[in-house]
Structures are given as structure tokens and as C-alpha cells.
PDB file of N, CA and C in Angstrom:
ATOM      1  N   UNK A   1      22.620  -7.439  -2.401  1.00  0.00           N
ATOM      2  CA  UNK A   1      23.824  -7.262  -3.177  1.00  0.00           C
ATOM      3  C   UNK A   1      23.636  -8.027  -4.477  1.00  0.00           C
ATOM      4  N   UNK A   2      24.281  -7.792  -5.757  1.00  0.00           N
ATOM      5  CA  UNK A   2      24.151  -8.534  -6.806  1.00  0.00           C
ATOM      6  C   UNK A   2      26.016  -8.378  -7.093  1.00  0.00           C
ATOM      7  N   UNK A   3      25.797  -9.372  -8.137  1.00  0.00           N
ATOM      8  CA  UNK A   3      26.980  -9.730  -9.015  1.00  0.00           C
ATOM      9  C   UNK A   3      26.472 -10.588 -10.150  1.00  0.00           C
ATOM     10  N   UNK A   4      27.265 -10.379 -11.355  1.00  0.00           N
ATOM     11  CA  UNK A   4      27.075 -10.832 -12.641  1.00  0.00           C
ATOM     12  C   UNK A   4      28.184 -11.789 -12.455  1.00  0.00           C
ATOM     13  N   UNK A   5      27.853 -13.091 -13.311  1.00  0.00           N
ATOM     14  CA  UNK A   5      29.076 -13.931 -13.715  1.00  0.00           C
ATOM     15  C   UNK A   5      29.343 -13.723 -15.495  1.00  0.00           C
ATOM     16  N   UNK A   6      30.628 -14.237 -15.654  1.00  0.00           N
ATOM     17  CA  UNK A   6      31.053 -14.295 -17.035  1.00  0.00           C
ATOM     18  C   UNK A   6      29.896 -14.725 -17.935  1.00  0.00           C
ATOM     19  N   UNK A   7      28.891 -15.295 -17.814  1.00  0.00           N
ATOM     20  CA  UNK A   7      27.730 -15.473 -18.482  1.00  0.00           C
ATOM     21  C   UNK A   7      26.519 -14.453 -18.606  1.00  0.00           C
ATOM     22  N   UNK A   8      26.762 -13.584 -17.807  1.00  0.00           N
ATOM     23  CA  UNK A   8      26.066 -12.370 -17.900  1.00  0.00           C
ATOM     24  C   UNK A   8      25.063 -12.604 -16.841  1.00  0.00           C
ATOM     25  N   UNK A   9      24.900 -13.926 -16.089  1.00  0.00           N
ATOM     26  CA  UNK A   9      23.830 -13.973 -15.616  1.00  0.00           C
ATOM     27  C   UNK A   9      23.770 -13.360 -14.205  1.00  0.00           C
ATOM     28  N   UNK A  10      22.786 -12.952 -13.787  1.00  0.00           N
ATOM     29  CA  UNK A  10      22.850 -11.700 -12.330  1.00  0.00           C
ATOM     30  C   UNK A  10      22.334 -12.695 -11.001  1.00  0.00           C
ATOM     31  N   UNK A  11      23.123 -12.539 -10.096  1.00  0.00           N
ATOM     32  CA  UNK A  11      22.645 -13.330  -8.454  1.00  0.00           C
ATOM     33  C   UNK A  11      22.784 -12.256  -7.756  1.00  0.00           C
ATOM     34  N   UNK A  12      21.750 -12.491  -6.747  1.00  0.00           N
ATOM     35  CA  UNK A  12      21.297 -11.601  -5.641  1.00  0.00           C
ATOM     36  C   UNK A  12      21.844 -12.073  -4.036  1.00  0.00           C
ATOM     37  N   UNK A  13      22.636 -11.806  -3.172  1.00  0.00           N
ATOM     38  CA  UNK A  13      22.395 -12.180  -2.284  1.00  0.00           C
ATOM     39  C   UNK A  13      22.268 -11.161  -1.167  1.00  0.00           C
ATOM     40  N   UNK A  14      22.222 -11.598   0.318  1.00  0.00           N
ATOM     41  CA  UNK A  14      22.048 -10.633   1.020  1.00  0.00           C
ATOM     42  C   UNK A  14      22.883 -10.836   2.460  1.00  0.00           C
ATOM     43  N   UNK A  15      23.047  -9.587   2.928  1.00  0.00           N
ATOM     44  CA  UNK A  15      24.275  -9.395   3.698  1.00  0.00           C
ATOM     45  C   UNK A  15      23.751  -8.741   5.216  1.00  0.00           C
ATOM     46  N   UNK A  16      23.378  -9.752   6.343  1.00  0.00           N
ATOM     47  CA  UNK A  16      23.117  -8.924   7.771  1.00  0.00           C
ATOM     48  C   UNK A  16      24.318  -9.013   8.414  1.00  0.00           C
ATOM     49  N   UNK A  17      24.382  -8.327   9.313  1.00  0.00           N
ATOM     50  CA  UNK A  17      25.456  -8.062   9.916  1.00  0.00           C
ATOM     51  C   UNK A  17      25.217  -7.067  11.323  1.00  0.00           C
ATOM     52  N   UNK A  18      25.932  -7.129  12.771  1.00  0.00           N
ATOM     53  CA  UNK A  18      25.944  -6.060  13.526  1.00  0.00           C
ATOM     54  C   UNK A  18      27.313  -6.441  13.996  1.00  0.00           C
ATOM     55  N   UNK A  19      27.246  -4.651  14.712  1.00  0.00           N
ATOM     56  CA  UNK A  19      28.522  -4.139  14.995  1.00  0.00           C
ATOM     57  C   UNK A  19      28.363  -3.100  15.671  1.00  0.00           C
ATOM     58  N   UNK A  20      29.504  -3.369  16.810  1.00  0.00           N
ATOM     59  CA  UNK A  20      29.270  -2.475  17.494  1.00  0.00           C
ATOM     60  C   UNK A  20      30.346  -1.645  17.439  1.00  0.00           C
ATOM     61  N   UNK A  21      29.968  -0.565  16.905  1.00  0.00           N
ATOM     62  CA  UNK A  21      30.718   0.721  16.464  1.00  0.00           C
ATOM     63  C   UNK A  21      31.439   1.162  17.579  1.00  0.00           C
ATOM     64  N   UNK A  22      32.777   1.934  17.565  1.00  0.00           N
ATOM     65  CA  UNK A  22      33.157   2.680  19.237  1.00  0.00           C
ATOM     66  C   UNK A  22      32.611   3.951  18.104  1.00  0.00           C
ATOM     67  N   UNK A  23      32.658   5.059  19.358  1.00  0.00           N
ATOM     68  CA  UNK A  23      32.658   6.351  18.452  1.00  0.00           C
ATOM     69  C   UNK A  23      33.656   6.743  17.598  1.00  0.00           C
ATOM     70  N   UNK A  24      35.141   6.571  17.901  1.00  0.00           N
ATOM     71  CA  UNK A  24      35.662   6.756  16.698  1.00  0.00           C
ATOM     72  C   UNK A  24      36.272   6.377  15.620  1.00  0.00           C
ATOM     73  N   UNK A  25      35.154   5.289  15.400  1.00  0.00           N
ATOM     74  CA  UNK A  25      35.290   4.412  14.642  1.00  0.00           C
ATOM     75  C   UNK A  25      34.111   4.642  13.407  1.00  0.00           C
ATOM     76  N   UNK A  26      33.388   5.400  14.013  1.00  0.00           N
ATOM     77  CA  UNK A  26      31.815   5.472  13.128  1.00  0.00           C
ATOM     78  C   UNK A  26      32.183   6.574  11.882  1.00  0.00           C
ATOM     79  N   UNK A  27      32.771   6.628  11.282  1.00  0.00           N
ATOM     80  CA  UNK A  27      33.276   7.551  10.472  1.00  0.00           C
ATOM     81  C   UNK A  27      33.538   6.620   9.526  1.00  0.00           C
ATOM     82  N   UNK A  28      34.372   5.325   9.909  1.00  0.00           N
ATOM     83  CA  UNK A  28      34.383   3.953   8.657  1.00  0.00           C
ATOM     84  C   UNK A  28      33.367   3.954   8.189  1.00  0.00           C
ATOM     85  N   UNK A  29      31.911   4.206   9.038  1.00  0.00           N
ATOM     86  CA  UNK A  29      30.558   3.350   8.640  1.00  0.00           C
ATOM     87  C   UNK A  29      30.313   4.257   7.136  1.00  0.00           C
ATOM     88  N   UNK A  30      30.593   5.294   7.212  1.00  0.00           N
ATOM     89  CA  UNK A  30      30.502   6.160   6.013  1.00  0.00           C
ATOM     90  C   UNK A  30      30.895   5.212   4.853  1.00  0.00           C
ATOM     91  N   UNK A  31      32.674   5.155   5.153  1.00  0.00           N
ATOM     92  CA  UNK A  31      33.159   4.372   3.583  1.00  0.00           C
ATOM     93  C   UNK A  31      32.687   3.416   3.260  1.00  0.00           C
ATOM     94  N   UNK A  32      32.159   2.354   4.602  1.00  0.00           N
ATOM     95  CA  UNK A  32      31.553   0.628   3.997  1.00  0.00           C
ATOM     96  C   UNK A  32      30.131   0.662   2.924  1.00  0.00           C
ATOM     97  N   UNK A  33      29.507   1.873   3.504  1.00  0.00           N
ATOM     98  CA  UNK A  33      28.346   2.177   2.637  1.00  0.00           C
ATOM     99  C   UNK A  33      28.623   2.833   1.780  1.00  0.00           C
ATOM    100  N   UNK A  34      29.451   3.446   1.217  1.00  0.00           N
ATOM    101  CA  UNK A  34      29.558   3.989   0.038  1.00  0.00           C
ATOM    102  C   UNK A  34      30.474   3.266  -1.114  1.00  0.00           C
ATOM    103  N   UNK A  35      30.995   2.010  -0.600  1.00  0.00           N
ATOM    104  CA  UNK A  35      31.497   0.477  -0.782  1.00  0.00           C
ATOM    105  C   UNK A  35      30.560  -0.077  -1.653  1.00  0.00           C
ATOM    106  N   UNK A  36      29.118  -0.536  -0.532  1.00  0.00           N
ATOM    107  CA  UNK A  36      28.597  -1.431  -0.708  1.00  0.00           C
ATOM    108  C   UNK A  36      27.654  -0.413  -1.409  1.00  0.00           C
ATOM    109  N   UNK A  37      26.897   0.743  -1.380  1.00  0.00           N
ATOM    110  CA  UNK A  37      25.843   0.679  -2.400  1.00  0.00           C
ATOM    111  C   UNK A  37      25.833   0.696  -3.625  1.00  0.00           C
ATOM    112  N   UNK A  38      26.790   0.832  -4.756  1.00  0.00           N
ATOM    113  CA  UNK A  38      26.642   0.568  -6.094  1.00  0.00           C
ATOM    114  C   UNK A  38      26.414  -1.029  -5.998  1.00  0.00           C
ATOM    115  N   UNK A  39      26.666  -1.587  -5.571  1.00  0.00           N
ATOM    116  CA  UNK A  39      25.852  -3.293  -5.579  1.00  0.00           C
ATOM    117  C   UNK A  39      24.852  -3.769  -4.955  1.00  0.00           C
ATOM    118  N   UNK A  40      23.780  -2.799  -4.582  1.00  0.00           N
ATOM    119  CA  UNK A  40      22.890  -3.365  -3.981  1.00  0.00           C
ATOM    120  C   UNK A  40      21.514  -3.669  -5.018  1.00  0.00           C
ATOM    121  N   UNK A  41      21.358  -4.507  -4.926  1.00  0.00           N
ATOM    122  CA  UNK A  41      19.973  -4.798  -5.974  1.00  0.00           C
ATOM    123  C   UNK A  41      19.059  -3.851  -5.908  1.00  0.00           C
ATOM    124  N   UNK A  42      18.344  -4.007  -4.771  1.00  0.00           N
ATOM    125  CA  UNK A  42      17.195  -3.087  -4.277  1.00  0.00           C
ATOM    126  C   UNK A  42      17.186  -1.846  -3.731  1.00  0.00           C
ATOM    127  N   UNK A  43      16.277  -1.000  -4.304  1.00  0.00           N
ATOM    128  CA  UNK A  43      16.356   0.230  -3.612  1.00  0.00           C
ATOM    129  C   UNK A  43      15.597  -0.083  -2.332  1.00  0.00           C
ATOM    130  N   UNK A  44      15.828   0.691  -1.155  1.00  0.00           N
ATOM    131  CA  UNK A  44      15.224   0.983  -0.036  1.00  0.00           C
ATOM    132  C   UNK A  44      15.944   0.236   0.944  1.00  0.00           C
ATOM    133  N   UNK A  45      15.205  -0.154   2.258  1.00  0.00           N
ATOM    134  CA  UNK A  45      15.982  -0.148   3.647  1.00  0.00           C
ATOM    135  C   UNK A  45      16.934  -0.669   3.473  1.00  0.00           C
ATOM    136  N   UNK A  46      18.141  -0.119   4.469  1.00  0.00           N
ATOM    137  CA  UNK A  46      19.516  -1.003   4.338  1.00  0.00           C
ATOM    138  C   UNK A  46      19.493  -1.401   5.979  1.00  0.00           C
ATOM    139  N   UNK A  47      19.604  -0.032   6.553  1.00  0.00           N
ATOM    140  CA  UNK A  47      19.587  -0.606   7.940  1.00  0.00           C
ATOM    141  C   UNK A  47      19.361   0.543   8.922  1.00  0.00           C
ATOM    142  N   UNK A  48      20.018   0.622  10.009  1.00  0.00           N
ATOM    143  CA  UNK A  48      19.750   1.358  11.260  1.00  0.00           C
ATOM    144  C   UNK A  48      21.341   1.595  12.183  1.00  0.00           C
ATOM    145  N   UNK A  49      21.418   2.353  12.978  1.00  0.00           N
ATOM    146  CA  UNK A  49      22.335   2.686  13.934  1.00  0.00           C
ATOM    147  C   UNK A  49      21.545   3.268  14.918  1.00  0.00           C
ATOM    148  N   UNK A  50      22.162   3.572  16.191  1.00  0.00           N
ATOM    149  CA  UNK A  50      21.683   3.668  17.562  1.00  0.00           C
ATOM    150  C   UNK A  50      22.876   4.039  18.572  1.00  0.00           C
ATOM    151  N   UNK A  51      22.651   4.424  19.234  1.00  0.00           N
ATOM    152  CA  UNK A  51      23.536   4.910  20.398  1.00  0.00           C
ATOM    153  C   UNK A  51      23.936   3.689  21.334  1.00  0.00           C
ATOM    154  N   UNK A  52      24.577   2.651  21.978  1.00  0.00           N
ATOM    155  CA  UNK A  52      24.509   1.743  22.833  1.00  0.00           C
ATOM    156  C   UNK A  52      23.666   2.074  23.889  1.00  0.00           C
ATOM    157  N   UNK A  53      23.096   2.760  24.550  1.00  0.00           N
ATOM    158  CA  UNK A  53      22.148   3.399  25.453  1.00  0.00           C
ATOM    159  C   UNK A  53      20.962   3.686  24.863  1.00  0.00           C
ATOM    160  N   UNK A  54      21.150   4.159  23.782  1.00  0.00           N
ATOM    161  CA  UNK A  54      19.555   5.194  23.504  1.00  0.00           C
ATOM    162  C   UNK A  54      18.862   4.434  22.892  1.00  0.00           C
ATOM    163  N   UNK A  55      17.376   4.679  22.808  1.00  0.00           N
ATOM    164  CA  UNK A  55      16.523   4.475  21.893  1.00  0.00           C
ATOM    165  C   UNK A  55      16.265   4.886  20.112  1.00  0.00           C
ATOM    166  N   UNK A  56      16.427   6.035  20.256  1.00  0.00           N
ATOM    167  CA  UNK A  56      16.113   6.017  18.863  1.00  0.00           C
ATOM    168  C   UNK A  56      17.323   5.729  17.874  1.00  0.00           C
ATOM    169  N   UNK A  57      17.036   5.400  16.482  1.00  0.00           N
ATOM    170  CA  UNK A  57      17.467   5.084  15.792  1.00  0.00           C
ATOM    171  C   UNK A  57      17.826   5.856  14.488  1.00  0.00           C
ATOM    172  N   UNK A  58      19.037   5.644  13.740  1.00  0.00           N
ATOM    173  CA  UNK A  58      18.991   6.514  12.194  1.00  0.00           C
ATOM    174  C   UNK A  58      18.961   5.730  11.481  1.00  0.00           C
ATOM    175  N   UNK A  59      18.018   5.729  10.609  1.00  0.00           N
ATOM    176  CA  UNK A  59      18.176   4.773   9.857  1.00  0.00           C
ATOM    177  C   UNK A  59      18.382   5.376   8.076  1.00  0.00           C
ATOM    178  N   UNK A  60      19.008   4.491   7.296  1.00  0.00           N
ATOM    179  CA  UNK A  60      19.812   4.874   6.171  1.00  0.00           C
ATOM    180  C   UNK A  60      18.848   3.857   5.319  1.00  0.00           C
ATOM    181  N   UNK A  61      19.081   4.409   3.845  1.00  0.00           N
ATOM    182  CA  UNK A  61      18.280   3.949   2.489  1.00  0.00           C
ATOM    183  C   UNK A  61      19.360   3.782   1.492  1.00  0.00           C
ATOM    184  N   UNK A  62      19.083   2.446   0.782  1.00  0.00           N
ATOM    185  CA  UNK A  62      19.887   2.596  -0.352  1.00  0.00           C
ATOM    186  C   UNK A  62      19.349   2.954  -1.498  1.00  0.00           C
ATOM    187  N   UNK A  63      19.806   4.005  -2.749  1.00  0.00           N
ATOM    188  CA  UNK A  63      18.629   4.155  -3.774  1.00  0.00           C
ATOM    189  C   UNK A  63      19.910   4.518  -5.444  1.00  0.00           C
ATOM    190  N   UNK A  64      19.437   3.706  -6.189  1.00  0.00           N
ATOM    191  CA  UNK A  64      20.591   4.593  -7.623  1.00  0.00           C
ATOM    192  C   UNK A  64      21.778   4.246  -7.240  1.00  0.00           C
ATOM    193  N   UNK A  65      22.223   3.197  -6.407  1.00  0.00           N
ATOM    194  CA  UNK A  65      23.625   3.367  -6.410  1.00  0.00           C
ATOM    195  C   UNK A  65      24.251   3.769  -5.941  1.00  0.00           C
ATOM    196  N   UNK A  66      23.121   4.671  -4.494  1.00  0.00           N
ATOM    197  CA  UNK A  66      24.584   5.540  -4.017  1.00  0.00           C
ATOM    198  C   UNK A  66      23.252   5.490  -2.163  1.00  0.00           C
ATOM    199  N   UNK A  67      23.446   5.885  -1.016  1.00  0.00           N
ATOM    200  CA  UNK A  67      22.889   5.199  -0.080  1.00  0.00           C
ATOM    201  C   UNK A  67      22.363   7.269   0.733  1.00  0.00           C
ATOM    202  N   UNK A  68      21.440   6.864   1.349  1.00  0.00           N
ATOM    203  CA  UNK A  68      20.923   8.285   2.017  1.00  0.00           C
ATOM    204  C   UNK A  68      21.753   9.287   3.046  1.00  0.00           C
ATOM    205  N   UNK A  69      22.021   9.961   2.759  1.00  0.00           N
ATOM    206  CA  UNK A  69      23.052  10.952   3.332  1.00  0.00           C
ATOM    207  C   UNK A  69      23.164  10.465   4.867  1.00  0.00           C
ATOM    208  N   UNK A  70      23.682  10.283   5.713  1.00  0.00           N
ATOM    209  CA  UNK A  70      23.577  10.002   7.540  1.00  0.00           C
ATOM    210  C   UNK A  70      24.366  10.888   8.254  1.00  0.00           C
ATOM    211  N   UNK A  71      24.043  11.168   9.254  1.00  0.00           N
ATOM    212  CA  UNK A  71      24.595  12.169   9.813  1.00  0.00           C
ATOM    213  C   UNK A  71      25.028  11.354  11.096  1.00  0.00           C
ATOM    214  N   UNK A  72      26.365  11.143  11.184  1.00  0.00           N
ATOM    215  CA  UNK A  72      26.832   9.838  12.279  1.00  0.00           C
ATOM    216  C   UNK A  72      26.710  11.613  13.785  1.00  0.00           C
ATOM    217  N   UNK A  73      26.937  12.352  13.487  1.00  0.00           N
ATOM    218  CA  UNK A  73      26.854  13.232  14.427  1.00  0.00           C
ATOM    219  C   UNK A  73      26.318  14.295  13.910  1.00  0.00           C
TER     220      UNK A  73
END
């Protein structure tokens, strides 16, 4: 994540976090990322989601400001 202060000058920090989603709740996960990626410094990995059971994973990219399409279903 970045932010500028009144001095123009730019800080970076960074934000982990888990959560355990119910299903119909995973539809928020959409808006928080489309929240948070115009402030992300870096392009590329943001993170992952998973089924509470399953193995595999989706994992999402942040790039330009705006984060990789996900398909919660």
C-alpha cells in the first residue's frame, strides 16, 4: 500500500491479513479489493482464497490500479 504526506513524500507499507469468509459473505471480497487496489505500490501477488476443505487455490494479482478479475464462483 502507499500514501503520500503533505510533503509529497511517498511510504509504503504492507497489509497481511486472513479471513475466513462464510459463503455469503464472499461477494464483500470483491469491494475490499477494488478498495484497496488503486493504493497498492506494487504490481503483482496480492493473495489467494480457498475453499475451507479444498485444496486448490485462486489466486488474484494486483496491476495499474485496478486487481485481476476473480471469479468467487
Amino acid at each position: 500500500m502507499q500514501e503520500f504526506t503533505t510533503s509529497g513524500a511517498r511510504h509504503e507499507w504492507e497489509l497481511f491479513a486472513r479471513k475466513d469468509w462464510l459463503d455469503d459473505s464472499m461477494l464483500h471480497l470483491d469491494g475490499l479489493l477494488a478498495l484497496l487496489a488503486p493504493h497498492v505500490a506494487r504490481s503483482g501477488y496480492g493473495g489467494h482464497f480457498r475453499d475451507v476443505y479444498g485444496t486448490a487455490v485462486t489466486v488474484f494479482t494486483f496491476r495499474d490500479g485496478t486487481y485481476e478479475p476473480i471469479d468467487v464462483w
